[in-house]
C-alpha atoms as a PDB file:
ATOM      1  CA  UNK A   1     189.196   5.686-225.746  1.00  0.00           C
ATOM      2  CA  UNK A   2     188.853   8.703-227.323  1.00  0.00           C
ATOM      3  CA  UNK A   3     185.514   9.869-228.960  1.00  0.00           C
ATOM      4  CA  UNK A   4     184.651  12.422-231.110  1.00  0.00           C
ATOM      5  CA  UNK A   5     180.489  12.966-231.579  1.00  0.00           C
ATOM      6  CA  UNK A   6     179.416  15.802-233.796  1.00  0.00           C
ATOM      7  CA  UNK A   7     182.228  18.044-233.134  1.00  0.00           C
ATOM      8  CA  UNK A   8     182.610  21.159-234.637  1.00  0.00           C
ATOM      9  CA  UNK A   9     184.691  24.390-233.956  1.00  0.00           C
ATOM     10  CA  UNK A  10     184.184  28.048-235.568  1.00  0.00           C
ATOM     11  CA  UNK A  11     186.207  30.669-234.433  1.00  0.00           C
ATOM     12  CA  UNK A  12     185.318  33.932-233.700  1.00  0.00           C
ATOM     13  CA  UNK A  13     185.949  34.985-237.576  1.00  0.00           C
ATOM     14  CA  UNK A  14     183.759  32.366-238.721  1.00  0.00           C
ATOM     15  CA  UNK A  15     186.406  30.169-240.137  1.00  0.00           C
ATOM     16  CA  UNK A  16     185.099  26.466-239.318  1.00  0.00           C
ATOM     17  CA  UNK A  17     188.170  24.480-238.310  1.00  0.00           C
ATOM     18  CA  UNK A  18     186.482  21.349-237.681  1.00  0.00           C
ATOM     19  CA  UNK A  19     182.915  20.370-239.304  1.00  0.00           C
ATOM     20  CA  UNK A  20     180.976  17.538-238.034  1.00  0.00           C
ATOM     21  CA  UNK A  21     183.859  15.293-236.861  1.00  0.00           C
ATOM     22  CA  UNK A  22     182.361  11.567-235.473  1.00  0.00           C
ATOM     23  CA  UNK A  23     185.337   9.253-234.811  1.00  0.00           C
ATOM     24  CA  UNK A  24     186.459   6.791-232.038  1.00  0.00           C
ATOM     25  CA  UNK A  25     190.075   6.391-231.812  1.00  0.00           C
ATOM     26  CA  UNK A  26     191.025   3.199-229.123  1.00  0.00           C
ATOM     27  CA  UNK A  27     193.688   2.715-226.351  1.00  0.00           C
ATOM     28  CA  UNK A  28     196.868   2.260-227.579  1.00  0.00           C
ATOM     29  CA  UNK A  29     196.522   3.104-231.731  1.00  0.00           C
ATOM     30  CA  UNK A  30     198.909   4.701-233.426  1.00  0.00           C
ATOM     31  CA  UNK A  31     197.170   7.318-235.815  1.00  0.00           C
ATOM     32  CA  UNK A  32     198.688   9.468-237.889  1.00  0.00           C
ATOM     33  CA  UNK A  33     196.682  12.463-239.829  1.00  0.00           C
ATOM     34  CA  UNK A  34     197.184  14.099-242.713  1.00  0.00           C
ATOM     35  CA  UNK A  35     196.078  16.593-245.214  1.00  0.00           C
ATOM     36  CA  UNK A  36     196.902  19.387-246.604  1.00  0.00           C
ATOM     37  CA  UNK A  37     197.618  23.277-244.792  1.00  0.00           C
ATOM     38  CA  UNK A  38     194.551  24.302-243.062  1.00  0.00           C
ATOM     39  CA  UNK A  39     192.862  20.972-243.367  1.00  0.00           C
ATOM     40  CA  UNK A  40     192.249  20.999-239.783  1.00  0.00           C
ATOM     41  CA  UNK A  41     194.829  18.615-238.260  1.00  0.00           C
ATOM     42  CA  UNK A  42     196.417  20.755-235.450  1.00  0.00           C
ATOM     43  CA  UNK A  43     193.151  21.768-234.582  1.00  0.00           C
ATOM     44  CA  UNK A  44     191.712  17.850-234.152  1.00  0.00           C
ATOM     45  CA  UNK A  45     194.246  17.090-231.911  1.00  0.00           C
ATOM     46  CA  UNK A  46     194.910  20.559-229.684  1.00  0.00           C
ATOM     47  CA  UNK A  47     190.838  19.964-229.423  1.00  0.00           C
ATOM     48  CA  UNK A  48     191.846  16.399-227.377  1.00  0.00           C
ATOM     49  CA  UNK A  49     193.922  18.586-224.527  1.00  0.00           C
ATOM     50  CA  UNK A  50     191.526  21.674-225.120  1.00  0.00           C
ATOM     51  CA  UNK A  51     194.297  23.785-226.241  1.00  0.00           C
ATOM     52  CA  UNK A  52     191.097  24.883-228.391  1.00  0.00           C
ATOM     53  CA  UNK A  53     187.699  24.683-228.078  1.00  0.00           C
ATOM     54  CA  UNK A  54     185.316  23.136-230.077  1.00  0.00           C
ATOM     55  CA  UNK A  55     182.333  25.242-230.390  1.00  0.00           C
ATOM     56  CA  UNK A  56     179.457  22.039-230.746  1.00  0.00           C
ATOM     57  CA  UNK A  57     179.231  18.756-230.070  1.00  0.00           C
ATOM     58  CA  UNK A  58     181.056  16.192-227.962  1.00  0.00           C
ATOM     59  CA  UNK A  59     184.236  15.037-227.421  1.00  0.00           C
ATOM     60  CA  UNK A  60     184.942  11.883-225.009  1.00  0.00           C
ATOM     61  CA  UNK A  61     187.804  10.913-223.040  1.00  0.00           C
ATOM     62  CA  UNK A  62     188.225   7.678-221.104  1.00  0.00           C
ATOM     63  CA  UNK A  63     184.251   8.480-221.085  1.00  0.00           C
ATOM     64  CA  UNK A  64     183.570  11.637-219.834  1.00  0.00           C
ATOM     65  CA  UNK A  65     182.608  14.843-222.156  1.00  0.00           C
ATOM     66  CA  UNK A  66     185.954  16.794-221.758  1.00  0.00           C
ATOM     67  CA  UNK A  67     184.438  19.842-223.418  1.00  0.00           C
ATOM     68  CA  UNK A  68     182.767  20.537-219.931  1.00  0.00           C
ATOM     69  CA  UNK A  69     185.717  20.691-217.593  1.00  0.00           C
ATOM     70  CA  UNK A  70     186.736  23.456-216.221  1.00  0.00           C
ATOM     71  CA  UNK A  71     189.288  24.871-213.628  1.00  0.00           C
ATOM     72  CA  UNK A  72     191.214  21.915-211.799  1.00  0.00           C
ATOM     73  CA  UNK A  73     189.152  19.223-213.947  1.00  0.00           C
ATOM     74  CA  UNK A  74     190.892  20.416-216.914  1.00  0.00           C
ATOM     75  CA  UNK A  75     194.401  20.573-215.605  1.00  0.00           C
ATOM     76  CA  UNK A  76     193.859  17.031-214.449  1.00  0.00           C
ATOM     77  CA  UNK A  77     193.035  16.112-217.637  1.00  0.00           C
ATOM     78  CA  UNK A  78     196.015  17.782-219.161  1.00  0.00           C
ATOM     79  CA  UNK A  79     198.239  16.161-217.072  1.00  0.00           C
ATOM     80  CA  UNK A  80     197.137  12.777-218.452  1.00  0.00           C
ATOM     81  CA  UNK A  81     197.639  13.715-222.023  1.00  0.00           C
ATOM     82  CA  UNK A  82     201.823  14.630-223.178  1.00  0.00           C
ATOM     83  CA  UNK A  83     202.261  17.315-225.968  1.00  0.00           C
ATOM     84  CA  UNK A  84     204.963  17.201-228.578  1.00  0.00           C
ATOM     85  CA  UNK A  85     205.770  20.305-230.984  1.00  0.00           C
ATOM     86  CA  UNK A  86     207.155  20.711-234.089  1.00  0.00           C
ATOM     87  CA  UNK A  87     208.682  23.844-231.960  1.00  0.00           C
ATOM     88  CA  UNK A  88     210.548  21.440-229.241  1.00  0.00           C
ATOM     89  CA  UNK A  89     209.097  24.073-226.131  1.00  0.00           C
ATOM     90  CA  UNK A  90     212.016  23.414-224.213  1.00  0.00           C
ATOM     91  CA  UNK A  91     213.337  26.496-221.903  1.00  0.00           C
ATOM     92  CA  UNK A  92     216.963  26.789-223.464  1.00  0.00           C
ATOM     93  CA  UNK A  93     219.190  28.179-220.741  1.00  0.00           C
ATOM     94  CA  UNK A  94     218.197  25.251-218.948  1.00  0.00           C
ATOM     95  CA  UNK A  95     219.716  21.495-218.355  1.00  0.00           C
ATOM     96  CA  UNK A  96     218.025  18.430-220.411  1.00  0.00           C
ATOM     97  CA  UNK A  97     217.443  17.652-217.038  1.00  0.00           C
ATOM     98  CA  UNK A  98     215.625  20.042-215.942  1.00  0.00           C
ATOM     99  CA  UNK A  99     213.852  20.292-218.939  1.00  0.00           C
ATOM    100  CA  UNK A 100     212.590  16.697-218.563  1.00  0.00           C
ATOM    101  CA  UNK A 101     211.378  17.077-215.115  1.00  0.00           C
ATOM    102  CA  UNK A 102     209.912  20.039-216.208  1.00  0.00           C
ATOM    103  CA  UNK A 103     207.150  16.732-216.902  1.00  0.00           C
ATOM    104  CA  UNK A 104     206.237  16.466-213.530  1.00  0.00           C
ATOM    105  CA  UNK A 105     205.247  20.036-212.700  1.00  0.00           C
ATOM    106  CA  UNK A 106     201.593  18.913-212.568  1.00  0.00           C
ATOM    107  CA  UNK A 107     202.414  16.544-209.645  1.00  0.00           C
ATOM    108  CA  UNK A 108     204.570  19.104-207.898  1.00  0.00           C
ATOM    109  CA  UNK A 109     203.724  21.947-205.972  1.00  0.00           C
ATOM    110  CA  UNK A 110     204.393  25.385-206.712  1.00  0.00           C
ATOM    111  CA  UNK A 111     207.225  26.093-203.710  1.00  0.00           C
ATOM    112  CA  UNK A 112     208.533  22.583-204.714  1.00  0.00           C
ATOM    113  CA  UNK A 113     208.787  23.618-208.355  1.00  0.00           C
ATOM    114  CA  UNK A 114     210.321  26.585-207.805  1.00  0.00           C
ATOM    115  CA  UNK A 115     213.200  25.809-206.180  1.00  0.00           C
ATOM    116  CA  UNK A 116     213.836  22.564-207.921  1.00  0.00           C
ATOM    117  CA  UNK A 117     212.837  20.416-205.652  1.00  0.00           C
ATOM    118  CA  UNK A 118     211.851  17.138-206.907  1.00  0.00           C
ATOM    119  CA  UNK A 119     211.421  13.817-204.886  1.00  0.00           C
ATOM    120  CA  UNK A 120     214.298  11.605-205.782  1.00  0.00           C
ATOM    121  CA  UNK A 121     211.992   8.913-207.905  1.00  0.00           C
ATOM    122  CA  UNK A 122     211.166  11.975-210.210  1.00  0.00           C
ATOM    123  CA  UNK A 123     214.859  12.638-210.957  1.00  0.00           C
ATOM    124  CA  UNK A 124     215.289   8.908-211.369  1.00  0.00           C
ATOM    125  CA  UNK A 125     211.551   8.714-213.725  1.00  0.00           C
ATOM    126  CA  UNK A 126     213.431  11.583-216.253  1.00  0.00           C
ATOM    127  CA  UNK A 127     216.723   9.647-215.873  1.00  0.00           C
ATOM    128  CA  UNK A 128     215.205   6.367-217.550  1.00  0.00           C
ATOM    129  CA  UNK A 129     213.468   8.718-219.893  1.00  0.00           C
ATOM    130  CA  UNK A 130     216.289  10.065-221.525  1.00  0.00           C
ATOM    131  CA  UNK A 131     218.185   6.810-221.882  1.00  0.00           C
ATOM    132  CA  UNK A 132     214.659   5.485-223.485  1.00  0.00           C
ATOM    133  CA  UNK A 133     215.518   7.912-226.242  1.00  0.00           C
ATOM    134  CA  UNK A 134     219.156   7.792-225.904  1.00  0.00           C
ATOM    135  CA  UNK A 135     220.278  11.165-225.219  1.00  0.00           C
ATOM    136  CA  UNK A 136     221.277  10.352-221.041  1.00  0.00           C
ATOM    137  CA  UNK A 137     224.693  11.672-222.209  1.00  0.00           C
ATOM    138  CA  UNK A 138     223.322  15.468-222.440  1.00  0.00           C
ATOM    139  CA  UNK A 139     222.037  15.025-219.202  1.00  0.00           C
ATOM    140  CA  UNK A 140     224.057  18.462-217.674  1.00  0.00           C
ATOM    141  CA  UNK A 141     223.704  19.884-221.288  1.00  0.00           C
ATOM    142  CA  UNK A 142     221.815  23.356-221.909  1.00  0.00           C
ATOM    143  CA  UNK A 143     218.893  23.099-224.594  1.00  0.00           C
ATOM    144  CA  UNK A 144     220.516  25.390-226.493  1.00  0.00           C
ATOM    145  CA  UNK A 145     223.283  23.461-226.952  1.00  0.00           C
ATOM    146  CA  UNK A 146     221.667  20.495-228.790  1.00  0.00           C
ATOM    147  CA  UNK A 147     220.911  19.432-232.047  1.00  0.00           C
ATOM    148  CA  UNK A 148     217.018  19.772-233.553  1.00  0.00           C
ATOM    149  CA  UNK A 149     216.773  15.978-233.103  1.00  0.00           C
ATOM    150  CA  UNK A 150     218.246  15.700-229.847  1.00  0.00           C
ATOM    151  CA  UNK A 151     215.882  18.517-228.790  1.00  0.00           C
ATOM    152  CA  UNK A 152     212.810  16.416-229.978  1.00  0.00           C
ATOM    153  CA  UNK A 153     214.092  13.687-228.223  1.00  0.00           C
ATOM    154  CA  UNK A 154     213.785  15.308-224.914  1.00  0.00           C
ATOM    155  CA  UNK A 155     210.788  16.830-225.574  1.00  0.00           C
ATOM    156  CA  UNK A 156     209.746  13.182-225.958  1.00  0.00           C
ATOM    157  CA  UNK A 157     211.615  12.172-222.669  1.00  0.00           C
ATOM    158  CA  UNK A 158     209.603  14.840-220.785  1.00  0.00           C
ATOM    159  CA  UNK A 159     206.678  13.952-222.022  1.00  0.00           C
ATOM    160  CA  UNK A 160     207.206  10.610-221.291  1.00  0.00           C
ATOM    161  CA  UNK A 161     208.146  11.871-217.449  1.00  0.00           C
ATOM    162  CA  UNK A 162     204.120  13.208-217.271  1.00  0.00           C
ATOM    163  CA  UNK A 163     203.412   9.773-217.333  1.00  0.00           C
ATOM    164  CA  UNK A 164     200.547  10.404-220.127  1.00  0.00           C
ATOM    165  CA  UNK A 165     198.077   7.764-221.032  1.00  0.00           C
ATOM    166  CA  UNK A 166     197.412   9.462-224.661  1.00  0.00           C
ATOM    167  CA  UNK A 167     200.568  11.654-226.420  1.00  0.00           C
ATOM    168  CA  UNK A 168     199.650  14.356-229.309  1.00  0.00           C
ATOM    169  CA  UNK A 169     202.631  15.027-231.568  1.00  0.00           C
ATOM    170  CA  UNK A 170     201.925  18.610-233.642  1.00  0.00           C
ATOM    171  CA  UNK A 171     204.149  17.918-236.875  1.00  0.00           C
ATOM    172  CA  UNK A 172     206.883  16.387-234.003  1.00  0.00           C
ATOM    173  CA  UNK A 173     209.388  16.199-237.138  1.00  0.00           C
ATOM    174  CA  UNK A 174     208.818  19.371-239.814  1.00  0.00           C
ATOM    175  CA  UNK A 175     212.049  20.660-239.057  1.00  0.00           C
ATOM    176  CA  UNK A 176     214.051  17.797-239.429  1.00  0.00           C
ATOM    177  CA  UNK A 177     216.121  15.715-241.710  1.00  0.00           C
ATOM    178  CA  UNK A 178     215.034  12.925-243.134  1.00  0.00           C
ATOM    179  CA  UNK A 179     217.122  10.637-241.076  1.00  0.00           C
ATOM    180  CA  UNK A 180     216.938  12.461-237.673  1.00  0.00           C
ATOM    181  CA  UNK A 181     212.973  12.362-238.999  1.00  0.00           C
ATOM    182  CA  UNK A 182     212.808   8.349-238.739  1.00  0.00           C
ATOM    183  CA  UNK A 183     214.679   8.525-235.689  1.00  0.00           C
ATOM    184  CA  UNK A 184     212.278  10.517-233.897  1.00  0.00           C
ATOM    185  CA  UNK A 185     209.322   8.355-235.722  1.00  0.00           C
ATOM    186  CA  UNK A 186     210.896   5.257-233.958  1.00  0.00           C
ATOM    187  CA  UNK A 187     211.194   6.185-230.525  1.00  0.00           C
ATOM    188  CA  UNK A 188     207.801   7.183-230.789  1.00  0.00           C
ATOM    189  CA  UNK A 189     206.520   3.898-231.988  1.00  0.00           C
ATOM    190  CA  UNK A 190     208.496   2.127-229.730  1.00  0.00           C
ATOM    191  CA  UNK A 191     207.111   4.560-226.853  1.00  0.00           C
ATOM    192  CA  UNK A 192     203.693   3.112-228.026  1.00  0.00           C
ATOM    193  CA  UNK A 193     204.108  -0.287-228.334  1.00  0.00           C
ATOM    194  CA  UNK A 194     206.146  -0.844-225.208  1.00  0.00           C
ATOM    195  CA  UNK A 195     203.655   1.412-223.041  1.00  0.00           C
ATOM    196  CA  UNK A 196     200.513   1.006-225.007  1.00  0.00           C
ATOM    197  CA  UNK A 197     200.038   5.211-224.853  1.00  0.00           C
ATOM    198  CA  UNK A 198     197.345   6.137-227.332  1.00  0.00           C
ATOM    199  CA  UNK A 199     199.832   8.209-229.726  1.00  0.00           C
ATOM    200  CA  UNK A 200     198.478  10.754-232.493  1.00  0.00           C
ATOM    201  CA  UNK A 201     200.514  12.029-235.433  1.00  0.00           C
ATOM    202  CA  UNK A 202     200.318  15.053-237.434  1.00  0.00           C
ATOM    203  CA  UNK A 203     202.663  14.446-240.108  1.00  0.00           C
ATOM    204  CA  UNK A 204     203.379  15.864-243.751  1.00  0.00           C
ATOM    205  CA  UNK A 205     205.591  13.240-244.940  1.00  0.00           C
ATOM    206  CA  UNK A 206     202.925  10.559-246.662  1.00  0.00           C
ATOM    207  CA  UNK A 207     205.877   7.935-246.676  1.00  0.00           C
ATOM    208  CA  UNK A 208     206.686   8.435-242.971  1.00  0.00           C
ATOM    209  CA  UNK A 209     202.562   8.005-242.944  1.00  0.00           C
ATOM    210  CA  UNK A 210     202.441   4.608-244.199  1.00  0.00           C
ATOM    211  CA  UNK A 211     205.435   3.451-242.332  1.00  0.00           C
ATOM    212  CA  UNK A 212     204.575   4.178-238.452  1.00  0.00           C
ATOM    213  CA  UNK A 213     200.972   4.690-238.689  1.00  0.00           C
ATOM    214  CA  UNK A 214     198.662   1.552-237.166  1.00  0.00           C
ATOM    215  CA  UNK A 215     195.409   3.663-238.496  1.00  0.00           C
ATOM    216  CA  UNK A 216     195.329   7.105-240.868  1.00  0.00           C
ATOM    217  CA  UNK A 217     192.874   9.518-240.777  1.00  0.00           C
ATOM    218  CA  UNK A 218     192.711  12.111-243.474  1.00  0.00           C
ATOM    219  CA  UNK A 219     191.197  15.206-243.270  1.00  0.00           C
ATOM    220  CA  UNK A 220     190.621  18.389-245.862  1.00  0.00           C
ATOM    221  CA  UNK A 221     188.754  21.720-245.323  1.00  0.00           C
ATOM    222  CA  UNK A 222     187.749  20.348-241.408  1.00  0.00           C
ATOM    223  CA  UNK A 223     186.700  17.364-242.653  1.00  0.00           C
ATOM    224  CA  UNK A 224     187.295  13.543-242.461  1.00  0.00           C
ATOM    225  CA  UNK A 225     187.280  12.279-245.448  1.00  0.00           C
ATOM    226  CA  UNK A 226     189.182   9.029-245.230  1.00  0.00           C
ATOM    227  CA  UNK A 227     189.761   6.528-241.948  1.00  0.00           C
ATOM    228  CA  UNK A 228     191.079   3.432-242.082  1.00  0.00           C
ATOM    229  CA  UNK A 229     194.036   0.737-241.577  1.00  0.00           C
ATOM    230  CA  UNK A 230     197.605   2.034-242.718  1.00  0.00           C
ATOM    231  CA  UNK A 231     197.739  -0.943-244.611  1.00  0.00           C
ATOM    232  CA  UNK A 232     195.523  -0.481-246.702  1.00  0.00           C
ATOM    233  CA  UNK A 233     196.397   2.821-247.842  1.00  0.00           C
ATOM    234  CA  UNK A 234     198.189   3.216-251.381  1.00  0.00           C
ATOM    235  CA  UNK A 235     198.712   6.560-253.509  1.00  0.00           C
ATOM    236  CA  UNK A 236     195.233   6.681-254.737  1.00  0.00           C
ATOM    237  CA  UNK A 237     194.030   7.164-251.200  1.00  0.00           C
ATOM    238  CA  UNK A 238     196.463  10.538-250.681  1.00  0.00           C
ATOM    239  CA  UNK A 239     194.799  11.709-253.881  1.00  0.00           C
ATOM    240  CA  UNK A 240     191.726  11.133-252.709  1.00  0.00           C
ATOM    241  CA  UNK A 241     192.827  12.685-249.357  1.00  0.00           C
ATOM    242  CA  UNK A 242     194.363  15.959-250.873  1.00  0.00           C
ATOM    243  CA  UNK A 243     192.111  16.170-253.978  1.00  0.00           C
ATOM    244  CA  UNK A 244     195.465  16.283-256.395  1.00  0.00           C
ATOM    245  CA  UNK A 245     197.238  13.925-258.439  1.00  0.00           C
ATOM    246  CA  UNK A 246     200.804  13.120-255.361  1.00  0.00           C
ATOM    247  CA  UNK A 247     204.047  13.594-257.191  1.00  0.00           C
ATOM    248  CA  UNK A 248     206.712  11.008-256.718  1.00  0.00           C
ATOM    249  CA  UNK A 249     209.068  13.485-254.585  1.00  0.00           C
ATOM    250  CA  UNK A 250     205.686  13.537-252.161  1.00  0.00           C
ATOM    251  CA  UNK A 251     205.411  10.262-251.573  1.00  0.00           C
ATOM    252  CA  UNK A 252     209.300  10.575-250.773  1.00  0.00           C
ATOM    253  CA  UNK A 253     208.398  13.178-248.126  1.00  0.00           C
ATOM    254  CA  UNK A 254     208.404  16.407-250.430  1.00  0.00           C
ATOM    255  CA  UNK A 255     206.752  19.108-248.215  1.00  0.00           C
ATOM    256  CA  UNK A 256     204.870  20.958-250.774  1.00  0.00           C
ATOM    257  CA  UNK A 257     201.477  22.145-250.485  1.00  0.00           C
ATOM    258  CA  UNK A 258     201.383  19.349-248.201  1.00  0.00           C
ATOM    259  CA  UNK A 259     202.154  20.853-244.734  1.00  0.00           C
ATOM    260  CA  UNK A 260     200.100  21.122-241.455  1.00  0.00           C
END
């Protein structure tokens, strides 16, 4: 479980990027959140794998305060949660292979790392990865040489080779198509339901919201201002959400004013 008490953040400029967050999000959800630009979404979930820091209050994982670790406690607890960005992070001269092993580099030691060497049931743990997201074909493939979508999909493959209980995805499909967009939405789904990994969304797309979500969260100014089942949730509750009447093309998945 993850637990949000009180959190806040202010950075250094006095910009408050999270105000007074309480929220308990359970093993195995699927949340999405959404709002619009600078409502504070990247920042509530790079706070979960301390990629920032909030600045007061507490924030619990699997029952410990992880705004206390330090050092080796806080790579340990990196290692149990996978990132996804909207940005892919993959090292392009490099094999999807080696890319999706690049997942177990918390379990590996440096000389190991360095030199590619990998125990044999880590080659095999990326192998079954990619064919999870059905891109084994590229295996020998540079980064470079792949699609956007087939580039999320092993960014999803390697995260999926950390062996993560929780996964953060950072807008995982902005800079996609529509159809490669639902693609990537459905392995991740899948990903969670099959493995029970606690999986949280950023998204833009309200449609793509209402279809994958288990649980949306909405957020505006650092704020949560709506939480609740994904069933539930109908076009009043975006307005409510973004504070603007939603156009038709936004429900559809338009992307303005409505980005992370």
């Amino acid at each position: 479980m993850i637990e949000f008490k009180n959190l806040s953040l202010t950075y250094p400029n006095g910009t408050q990027g999270l105000k007074n967050i309480n929220i308990k999000i359970n093993k195995g959800e699927f949340v999405v959140i959404v709002g619009l630009s600078g409502a504070g979404k990247s920042t509530f979930i790079r706070s979960i794998n301390r990629l920032v820091t909030p600045t007061a209050g507490e924030l619990h994982v699997e029952g410990e305060d992880i705004l206390q670790y330090k050092g080796r406690d806080l790579r340990e607890l990196r290692k149990k949660i996978g990132m996804i960005f909207q940005s892919y992070n993959l090292v392009h001269r490099s094999t999807v292979l080696k890319n999706v092993i690049a997942g177990r580099l918390g379990y590996t030691s440096t000389l190991r790392s360095i030199f590619n060497m990998y125990p044999t049931e880590d080659i095999e743990l990326a192998y079954e990865n990619l064919k999870r997201v059905n891109i084994e074909n590229k295996l020998y493939s540079r980064a470079d040489e792949l699609s956007g979508g087939q580039q999320q999909r092993v960014s999803i493959a390697r995260v999926l080779t950390q062996q993560p209980n929780v996964i953060l995805a950072d807008e995982p499909v902005a800079s996609l198509d529509p159809p490669t967009s639902h693609q990537v939405m459905t392995y991740l789904k899948q990903i969670n339901r099959e493995d029970n990994i606690t999986t949280i969304v950023n998204l833009h797309f309200i449609d793509m919201a209402m279809e994958y979500a288990d649980r949306i969260i909405g957020m505006r100014d650092g704020e949560v201002v709506y939480d609740g089942p994904a069933s539930k949730v109908n076009e009043g509750t975006f307005e409510e959400i973004y504070g603007r009447s939603i156009r038709e093309e936004d429900m559809r998945g338009g992307k303005e004013d409505v980005e992370s």
